[in-house]
N, C-alpha and C. Protein backbone atom coordinates (compact mmCIF):
# COMPACT_ATOMS: atom_id res chain seq x y z
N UNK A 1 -44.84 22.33 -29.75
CA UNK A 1 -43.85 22.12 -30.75
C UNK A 1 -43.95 20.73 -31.28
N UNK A 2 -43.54 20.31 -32.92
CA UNK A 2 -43.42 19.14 -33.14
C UNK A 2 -42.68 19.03 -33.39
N UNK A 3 -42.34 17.93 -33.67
CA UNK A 3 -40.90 17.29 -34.28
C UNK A 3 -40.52 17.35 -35.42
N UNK A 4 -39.81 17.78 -35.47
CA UNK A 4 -39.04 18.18 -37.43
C UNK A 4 -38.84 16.33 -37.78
N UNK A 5 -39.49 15.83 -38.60
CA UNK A 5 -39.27 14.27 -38.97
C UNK A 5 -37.58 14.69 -39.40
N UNK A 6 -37.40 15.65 -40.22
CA UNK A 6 -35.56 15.51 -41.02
C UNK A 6 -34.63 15.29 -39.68
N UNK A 7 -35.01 15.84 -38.34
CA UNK A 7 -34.16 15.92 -37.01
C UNK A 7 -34.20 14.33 -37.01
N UNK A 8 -35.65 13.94 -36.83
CA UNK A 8 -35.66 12.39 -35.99
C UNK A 8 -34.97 11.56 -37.19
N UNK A 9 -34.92 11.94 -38.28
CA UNK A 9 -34.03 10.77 -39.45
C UNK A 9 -32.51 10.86 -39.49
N UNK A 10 -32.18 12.57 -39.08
CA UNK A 10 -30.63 12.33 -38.97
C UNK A 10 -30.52 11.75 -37.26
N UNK A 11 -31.03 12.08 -36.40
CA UNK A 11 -30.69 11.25 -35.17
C UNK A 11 -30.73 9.92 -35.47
N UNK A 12 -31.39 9.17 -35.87
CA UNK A 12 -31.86 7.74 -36.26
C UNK A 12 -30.30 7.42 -36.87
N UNK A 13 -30.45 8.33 -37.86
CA UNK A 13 -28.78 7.81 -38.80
C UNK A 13 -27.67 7.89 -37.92
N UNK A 14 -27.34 8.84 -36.92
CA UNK A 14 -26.66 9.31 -35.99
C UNK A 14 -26.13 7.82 -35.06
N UNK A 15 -27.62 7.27 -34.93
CA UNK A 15 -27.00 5.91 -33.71
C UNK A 15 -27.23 4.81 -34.73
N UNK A 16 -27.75 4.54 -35.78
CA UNK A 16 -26.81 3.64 -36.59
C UNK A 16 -25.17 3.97 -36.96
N UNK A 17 -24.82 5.54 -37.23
CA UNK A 17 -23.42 5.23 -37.28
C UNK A 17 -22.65 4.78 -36.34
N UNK A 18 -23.23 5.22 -35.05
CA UNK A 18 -22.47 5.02 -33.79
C UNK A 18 -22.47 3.39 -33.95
N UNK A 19 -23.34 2.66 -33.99
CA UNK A 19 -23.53 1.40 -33.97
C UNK A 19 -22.23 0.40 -34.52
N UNK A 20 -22.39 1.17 -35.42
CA UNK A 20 -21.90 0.53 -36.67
C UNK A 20 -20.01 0.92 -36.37
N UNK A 21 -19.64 2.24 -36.30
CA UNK A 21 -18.29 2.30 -35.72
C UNK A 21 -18.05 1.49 -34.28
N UNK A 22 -18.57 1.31 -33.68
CA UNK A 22 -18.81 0.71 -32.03
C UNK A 22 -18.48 -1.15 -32.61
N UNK A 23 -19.28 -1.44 -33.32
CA UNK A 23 -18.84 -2.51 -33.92
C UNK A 23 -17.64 -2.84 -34.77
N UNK A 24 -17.34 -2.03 -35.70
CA UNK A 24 -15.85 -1.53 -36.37
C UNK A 24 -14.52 -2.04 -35.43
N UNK A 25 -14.97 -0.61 -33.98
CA UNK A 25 -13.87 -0.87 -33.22
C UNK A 25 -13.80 -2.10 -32.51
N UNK A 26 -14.85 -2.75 -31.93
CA UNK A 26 -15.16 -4.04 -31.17
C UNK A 26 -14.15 -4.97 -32.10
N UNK A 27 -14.31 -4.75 -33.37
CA UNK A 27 -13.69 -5.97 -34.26
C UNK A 27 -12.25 -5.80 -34.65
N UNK A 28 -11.87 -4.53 -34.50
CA UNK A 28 -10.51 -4.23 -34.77
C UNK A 28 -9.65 -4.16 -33.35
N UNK A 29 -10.46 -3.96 -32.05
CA UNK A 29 -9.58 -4.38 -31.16
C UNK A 29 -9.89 -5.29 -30.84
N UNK A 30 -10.44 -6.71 -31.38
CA UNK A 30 -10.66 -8.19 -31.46
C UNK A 30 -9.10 -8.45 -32.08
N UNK A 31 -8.96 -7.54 -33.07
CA UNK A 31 -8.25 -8.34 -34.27
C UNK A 31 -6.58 -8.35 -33.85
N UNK A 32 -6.67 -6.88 -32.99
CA UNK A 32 -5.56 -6.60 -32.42
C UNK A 32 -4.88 -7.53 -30.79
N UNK A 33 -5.63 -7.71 -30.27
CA UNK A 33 -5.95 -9.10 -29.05
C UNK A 33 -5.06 -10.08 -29.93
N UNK A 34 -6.02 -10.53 -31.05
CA UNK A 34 -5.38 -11.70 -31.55
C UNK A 34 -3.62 -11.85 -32.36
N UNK A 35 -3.77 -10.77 -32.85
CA UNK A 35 -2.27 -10.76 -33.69
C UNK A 35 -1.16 -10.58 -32.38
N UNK A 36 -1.80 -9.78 -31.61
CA UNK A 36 -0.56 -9.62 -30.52
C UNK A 36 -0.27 -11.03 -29.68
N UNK A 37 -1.37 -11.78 -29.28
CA UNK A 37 -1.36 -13.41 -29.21
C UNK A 37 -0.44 -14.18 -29.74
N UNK A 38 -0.55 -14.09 -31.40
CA UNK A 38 -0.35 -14.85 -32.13
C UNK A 38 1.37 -14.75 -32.41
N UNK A 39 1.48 -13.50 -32.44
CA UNK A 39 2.90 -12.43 -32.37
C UNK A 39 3.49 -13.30 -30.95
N UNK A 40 3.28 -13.18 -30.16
CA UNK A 40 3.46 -13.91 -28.60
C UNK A 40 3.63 -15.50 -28.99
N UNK A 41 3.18 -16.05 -29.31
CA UNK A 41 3.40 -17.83 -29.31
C UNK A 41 4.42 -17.64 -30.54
N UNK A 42 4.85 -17.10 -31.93
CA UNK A 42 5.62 -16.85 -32.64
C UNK A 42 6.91 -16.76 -31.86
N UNK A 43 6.84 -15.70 -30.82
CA UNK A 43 8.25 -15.70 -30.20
C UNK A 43 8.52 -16.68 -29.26
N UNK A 44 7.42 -17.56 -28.73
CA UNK A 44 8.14 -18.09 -28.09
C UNK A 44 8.48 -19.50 -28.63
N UNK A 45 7.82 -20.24 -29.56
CA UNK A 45 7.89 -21.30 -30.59
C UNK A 45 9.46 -20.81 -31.37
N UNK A 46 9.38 -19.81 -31.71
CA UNK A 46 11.27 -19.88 -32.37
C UNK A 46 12.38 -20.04 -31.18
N UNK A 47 11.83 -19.01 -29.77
CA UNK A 47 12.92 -19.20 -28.78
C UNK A 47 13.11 -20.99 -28.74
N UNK A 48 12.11 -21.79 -28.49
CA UNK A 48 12.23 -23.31 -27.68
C UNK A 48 13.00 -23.75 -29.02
N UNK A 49 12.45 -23.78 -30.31
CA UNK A 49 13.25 -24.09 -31.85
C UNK A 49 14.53 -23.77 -31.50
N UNK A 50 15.01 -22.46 -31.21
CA UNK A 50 16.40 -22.38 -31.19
C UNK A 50 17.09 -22.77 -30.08
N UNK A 51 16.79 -22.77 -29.05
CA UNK A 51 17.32 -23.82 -27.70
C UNK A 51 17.55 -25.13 -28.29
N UNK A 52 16.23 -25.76 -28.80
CA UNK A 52 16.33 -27.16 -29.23
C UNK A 52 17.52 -27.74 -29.72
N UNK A 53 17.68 -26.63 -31.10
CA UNK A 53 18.43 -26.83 -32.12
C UNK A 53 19.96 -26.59 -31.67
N UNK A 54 20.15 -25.42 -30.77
CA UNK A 54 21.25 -25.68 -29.99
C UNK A 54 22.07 -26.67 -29.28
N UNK A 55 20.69 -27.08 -28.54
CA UNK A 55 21.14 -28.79 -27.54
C UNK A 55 21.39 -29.34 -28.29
N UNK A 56 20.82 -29.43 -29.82
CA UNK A 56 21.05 -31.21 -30.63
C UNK A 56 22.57 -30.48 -30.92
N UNK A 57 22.84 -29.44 -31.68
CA UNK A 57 24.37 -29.37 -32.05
C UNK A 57 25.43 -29.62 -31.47
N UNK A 58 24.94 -29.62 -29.71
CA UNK A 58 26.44 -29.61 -28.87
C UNK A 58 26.03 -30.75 -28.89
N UNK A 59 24.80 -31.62 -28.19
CA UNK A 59 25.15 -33.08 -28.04
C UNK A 59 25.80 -34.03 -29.56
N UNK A 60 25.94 -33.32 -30.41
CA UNK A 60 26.15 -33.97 -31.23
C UNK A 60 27.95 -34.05 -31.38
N UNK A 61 27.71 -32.79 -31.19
CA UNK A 61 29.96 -32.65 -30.80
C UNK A 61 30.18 -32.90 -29.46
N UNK A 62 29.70 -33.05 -28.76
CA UNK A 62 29.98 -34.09 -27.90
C UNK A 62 29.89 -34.97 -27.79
N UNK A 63 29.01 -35.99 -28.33
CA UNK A 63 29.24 -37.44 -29.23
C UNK A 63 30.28 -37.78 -29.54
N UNK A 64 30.79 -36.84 -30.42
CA UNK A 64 32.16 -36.57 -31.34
C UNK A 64 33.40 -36.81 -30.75
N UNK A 65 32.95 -35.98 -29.15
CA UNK A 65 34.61 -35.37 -28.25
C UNK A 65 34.19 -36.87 -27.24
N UNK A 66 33.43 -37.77 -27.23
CA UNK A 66 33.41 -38.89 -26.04
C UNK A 66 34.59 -39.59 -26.54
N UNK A 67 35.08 -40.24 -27.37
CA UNK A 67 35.54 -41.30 -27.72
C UNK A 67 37.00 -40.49 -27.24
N UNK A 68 37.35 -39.41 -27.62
CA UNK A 68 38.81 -38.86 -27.23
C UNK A 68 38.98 -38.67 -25.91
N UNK A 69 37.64 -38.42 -25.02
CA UNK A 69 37.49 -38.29 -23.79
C UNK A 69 38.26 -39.81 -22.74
N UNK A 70 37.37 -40.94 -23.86
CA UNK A 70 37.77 -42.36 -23.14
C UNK A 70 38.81 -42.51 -23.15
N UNK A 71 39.96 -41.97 -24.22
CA UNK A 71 41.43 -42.59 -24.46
C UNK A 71 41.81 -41.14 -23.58
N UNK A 72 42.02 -40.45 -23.33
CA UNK A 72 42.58 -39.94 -22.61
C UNK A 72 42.17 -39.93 -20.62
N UNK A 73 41.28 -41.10 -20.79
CA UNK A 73 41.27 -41.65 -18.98
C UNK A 73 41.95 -43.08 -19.19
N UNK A 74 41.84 -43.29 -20.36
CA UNK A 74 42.82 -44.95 -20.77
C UNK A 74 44.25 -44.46 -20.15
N UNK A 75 44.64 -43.15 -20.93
CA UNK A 75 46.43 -42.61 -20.93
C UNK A 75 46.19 -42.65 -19.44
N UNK A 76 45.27 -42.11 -18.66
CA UNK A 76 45.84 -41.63 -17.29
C UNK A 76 45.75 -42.58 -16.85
N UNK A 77 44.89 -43.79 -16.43
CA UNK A 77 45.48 -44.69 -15.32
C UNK A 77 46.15 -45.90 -15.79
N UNK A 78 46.80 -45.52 -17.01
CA UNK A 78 48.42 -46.28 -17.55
C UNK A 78 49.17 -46.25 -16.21
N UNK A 79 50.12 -47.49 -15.93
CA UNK A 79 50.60 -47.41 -14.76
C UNK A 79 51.97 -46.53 -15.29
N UNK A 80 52.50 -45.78 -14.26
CA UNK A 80 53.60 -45.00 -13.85
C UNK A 80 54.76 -45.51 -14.41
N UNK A 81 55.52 -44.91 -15.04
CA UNK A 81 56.92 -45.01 -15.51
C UNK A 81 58.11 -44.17 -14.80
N UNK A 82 58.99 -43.98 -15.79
CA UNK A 82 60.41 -43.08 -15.37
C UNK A 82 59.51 -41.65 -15.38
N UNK A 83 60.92 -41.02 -15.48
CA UNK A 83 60.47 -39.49 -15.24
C UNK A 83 59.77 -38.76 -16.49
N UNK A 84 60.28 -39.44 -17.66
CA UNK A 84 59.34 -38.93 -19.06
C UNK A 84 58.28 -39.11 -18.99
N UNK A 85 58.39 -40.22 -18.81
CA UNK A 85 56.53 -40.78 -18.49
C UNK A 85 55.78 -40.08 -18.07
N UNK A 86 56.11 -39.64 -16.30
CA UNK A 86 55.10 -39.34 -15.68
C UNK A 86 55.09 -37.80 -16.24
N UNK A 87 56.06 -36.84 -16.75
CA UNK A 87 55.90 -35.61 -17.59
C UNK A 87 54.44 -35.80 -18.63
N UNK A 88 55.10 -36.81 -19.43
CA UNK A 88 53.87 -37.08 -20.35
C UNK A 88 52.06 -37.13 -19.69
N UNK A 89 52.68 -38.11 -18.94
CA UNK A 89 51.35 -38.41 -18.18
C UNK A 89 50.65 -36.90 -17.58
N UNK A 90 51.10 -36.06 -16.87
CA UNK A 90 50.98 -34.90 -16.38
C UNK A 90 50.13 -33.87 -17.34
N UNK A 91 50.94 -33.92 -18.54
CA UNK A 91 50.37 -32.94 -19.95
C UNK A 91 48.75 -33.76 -20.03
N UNK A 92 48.62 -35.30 -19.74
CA UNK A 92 47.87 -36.00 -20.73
C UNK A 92 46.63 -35.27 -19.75
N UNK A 93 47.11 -35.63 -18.20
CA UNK A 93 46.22 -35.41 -16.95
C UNK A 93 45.34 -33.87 -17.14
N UNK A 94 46.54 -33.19 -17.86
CA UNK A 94 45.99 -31.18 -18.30
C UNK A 94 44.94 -31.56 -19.47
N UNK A 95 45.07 -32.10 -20.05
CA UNK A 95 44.60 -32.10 -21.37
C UNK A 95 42.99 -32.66 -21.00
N UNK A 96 42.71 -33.55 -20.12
CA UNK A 96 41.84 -34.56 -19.90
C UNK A 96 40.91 -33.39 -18.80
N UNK A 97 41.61 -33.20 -17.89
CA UNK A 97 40.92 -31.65 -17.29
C UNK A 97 40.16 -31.08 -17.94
N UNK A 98 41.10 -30.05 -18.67
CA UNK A 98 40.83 -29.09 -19.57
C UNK A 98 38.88 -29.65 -20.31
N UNK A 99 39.32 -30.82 -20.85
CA UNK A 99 37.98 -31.07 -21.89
C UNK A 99 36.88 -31.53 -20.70
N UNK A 100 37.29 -32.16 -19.28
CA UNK A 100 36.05 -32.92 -19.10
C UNK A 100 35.42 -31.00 -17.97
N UNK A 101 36.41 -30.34 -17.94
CA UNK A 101 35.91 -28.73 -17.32
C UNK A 101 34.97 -28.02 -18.98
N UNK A 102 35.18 -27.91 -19.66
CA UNK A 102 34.88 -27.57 -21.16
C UNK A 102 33.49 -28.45 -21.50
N UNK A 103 33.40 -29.28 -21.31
CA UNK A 103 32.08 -30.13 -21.42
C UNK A 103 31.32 -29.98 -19.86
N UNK A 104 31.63 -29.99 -18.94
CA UNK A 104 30.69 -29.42 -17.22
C UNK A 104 29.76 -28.27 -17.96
N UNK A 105 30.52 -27.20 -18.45
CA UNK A 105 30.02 -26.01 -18.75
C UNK A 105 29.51 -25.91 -19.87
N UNK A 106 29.25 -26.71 -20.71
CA UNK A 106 28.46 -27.44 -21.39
C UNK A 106 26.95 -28.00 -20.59
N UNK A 107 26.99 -28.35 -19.34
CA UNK A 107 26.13 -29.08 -18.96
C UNK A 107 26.03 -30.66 -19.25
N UNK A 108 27.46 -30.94 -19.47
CA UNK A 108 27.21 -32.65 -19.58
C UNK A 108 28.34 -33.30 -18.68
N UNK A 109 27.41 -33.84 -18.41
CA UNK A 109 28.05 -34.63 -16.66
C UNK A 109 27.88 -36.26 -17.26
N UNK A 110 28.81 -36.99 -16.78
CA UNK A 110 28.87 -38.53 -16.62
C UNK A 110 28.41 -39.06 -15.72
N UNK A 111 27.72 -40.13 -15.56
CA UNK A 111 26.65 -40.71 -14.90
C UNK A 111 27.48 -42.01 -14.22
N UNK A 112 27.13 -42.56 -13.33
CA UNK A 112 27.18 -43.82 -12.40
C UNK A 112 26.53 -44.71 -13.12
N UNK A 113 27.22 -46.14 -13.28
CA UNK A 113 26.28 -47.21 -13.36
C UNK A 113 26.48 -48.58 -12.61
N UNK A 114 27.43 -48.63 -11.99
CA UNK A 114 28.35 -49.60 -10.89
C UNK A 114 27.18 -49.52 -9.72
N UNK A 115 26.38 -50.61 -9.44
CA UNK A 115 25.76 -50.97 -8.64
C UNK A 115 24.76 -50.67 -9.01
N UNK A 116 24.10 -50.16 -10.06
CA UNK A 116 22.46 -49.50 -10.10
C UNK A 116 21.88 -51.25 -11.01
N UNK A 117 20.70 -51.06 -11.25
CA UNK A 117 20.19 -52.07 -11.54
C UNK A 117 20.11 -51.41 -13.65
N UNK A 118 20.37 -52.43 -14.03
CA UNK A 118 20.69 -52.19 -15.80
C UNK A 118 18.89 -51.82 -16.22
N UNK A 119 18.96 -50.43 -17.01
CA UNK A 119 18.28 -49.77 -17.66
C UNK A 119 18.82 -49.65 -19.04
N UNK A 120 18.13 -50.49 -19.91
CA UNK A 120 18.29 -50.33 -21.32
C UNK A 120 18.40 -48.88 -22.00
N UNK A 121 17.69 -48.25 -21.11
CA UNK A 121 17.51 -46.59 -21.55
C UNK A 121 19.25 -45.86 -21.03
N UNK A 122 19.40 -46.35 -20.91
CA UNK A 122 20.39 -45.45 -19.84
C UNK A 122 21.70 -46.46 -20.30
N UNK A 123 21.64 -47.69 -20.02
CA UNK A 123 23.23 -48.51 -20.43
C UNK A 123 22.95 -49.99 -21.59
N UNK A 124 24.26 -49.61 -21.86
CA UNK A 124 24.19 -50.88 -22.80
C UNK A 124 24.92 -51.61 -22.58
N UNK A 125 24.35 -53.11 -22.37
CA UNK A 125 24.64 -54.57 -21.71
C UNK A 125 26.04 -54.93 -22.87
N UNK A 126 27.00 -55.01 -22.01
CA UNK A 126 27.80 -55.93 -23.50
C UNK A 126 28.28 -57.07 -23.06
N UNK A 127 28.17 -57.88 -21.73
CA UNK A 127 28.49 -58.61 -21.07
C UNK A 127 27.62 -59.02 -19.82
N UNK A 128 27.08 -60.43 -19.87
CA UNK A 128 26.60 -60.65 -18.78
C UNK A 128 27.43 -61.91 -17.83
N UNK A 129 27.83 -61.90 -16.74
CA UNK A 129 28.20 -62.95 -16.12
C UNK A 129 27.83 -62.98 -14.41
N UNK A 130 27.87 -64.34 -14.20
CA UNK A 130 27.47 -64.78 -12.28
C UNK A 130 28.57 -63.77 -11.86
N UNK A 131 27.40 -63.53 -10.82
CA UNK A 131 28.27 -62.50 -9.60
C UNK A 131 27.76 -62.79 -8.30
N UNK A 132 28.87 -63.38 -7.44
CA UNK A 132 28.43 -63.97 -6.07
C UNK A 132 28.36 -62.99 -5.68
N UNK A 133 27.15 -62.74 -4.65
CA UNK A 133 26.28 -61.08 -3.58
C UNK A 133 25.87 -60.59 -4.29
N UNK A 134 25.38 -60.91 -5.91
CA UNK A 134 25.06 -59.39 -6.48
C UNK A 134 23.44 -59.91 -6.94
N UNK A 135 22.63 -59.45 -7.44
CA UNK A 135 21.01 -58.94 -7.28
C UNK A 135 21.53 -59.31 -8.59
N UNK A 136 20.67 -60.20 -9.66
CA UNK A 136 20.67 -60.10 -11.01
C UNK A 136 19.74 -58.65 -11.23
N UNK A 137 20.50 -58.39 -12.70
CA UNK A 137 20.68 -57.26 -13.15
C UNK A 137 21.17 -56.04 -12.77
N UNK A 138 21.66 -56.36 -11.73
CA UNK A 138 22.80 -55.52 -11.03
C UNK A 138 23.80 -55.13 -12.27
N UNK A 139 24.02 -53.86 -11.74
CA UNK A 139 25.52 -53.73 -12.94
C UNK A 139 27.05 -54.13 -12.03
N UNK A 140 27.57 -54.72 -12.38
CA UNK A 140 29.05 -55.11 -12.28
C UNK A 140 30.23 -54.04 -11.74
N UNK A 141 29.90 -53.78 -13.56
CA UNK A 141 31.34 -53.18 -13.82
C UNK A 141 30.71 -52.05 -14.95
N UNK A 142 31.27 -50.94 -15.28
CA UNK A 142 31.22 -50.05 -16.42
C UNK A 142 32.24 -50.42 -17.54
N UNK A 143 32.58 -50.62 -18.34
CA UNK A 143 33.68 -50.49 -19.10
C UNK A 143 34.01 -49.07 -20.41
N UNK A 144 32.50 -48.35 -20.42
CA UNK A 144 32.28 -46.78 -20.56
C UNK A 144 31.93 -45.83 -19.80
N UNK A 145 31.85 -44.94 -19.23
CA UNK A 145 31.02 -43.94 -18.60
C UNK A 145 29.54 -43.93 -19.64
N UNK A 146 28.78 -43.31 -19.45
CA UNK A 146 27.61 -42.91 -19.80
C UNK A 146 27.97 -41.63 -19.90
N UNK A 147 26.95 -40.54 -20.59
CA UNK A 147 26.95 -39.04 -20.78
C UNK A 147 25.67 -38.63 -21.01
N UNK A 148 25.26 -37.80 -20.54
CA UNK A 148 23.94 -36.55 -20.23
C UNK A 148 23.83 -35.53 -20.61
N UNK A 149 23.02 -34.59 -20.78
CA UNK A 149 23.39 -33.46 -21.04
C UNK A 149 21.61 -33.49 -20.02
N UNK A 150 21.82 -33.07 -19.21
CA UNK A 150 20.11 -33.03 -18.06
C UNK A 150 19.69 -33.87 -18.16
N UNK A 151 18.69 -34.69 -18.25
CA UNK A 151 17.78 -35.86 -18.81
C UNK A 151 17.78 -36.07 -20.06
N UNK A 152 18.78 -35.62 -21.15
CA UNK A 152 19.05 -35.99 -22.21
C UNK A 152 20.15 -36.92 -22.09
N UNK A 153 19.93 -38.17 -23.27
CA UNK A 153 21.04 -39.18 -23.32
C UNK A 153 21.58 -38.77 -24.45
N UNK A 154 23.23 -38.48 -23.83
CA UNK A 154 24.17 -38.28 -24.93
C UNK A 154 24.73 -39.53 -25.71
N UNK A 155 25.53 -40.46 -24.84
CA UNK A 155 25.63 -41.96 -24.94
C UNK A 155 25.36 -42.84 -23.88
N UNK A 156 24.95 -43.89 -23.95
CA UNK A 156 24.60 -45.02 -22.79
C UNK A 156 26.18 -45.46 -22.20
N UNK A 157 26.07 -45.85 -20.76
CA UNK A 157 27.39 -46.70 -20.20
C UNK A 157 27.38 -48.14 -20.84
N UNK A 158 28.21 -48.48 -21.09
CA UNK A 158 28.66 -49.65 -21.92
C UNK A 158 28.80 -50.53 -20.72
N UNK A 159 28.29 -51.56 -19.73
CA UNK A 159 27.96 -52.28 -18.35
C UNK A 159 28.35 -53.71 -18.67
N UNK A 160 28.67 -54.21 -17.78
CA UNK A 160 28.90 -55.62 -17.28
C UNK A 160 27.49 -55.82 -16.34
N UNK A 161 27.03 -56.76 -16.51
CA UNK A 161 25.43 -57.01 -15.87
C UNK A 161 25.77 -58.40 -14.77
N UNK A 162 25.12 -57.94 -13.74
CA UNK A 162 25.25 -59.86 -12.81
C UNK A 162 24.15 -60.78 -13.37
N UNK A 163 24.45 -62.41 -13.67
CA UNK A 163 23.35 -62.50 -13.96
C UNK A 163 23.12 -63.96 -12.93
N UNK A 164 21.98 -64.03 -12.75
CA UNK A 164 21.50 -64.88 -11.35
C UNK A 164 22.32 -66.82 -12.05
C-alpha cells in the first residue's frame, strides 16, 4: 500500500492546527494568570487606600477633640469646692470618661513622657531648665499629654526638658 499524499497533507494540517490552538490556549491561560493577578493587587491596593484614608480622617478629628480633651482634665483637678461644685465636677469627671473611653476604641492612647529622655519625634520642648538628679535631656514635667493612634503621631507632649 502507499500513501494517499491528500491523507499525509490533511494530517500535516491536522498538527499545525493542533499547534497553533495549543498555543492560542497557552496564551489565553497566560492572559488569564495575569488579569486574575492584577484583579488581586487591585483589591488589595484599594483595601490599604481605604484603611489609610480612614486613619487620616479619625486622626484628624481627633486632633480636633485633643484640645477639649485638655480642658476637661484642667476642670477635673480644679481643687474641690461646696456641694455644687463637686456636682459639677462629677458631670465634668462623666463627660471626660465618656470621650477619653470613645477615643481607646478608636485606638488612641496617650503616651508617657515624665522621665523618658526628649525625642523631637515624639515631644515638643517648650521649656528647658536645671534639674538637680536629672540626666540632661531628661523630661521634667509634661504640661500636654502626647497622642497615638499605634505608631502614628497624633500630637507630640508639650515637655519641660532638664538641662545639664
Amino acid at each position: 500500500m502507499t500513501d494517499d499524499p491528500s491523507t499525509a497533507g490533511a494530517a500535516a494540517g491536522l498538527t499545525d492546527l493542533e499547534g497553533a490552538l495549543r498555543r492560542e490556549r497557552d496564551d489565553l491561560y497566560d492572559r488569564l494568570l495575569r488579569t486574575t493577578a492584577d484583579f488581586d493587587n487591585y483589591r488589595k491596593r484599594t483595601e490599604r487606600e481605604r484603611r489609610e484614608l480612614s486613619e487620616a480622617v479619625t486622626a484628624d478629628v481627633v486632633r480636633d477633640l485633643l484640645p477639649a480633651v485638655d480642658d476637661l482634665e484642667r476642670a477635673v483637678a480644679a481643687p474641690a469646692g461646696d456641694e455644687a461644685a463637686d456636682a459639677y465636677r462629677r458631670g465634668v469627671e462623666l463627660i471626660h470618661r465618656q470621650l477619653l473611653d470613645v477615643l481607646r476604641k478608636r485606638g488612641v492612647e496617650p503616651f508617657d513622657a515624665v522621665g523618658q529622655d526628649f525625642d523631637p519625634n515624639w515631644h515638643e520642648a517648650v521649656a528647658y531648665a536645671p534639674a538637680e538628679g536629672r540626666r540632661d535631656g531628661e523630661i521634667t514635667a509634661a504640661l500636654s499629654k502626647g497622642y497615638r493612634i499605634g505608631q502614628r503621631l497624633l500630637r507630640p507632649a508639650q515637655v519641660k526638658v532638664a538641662k545639664a
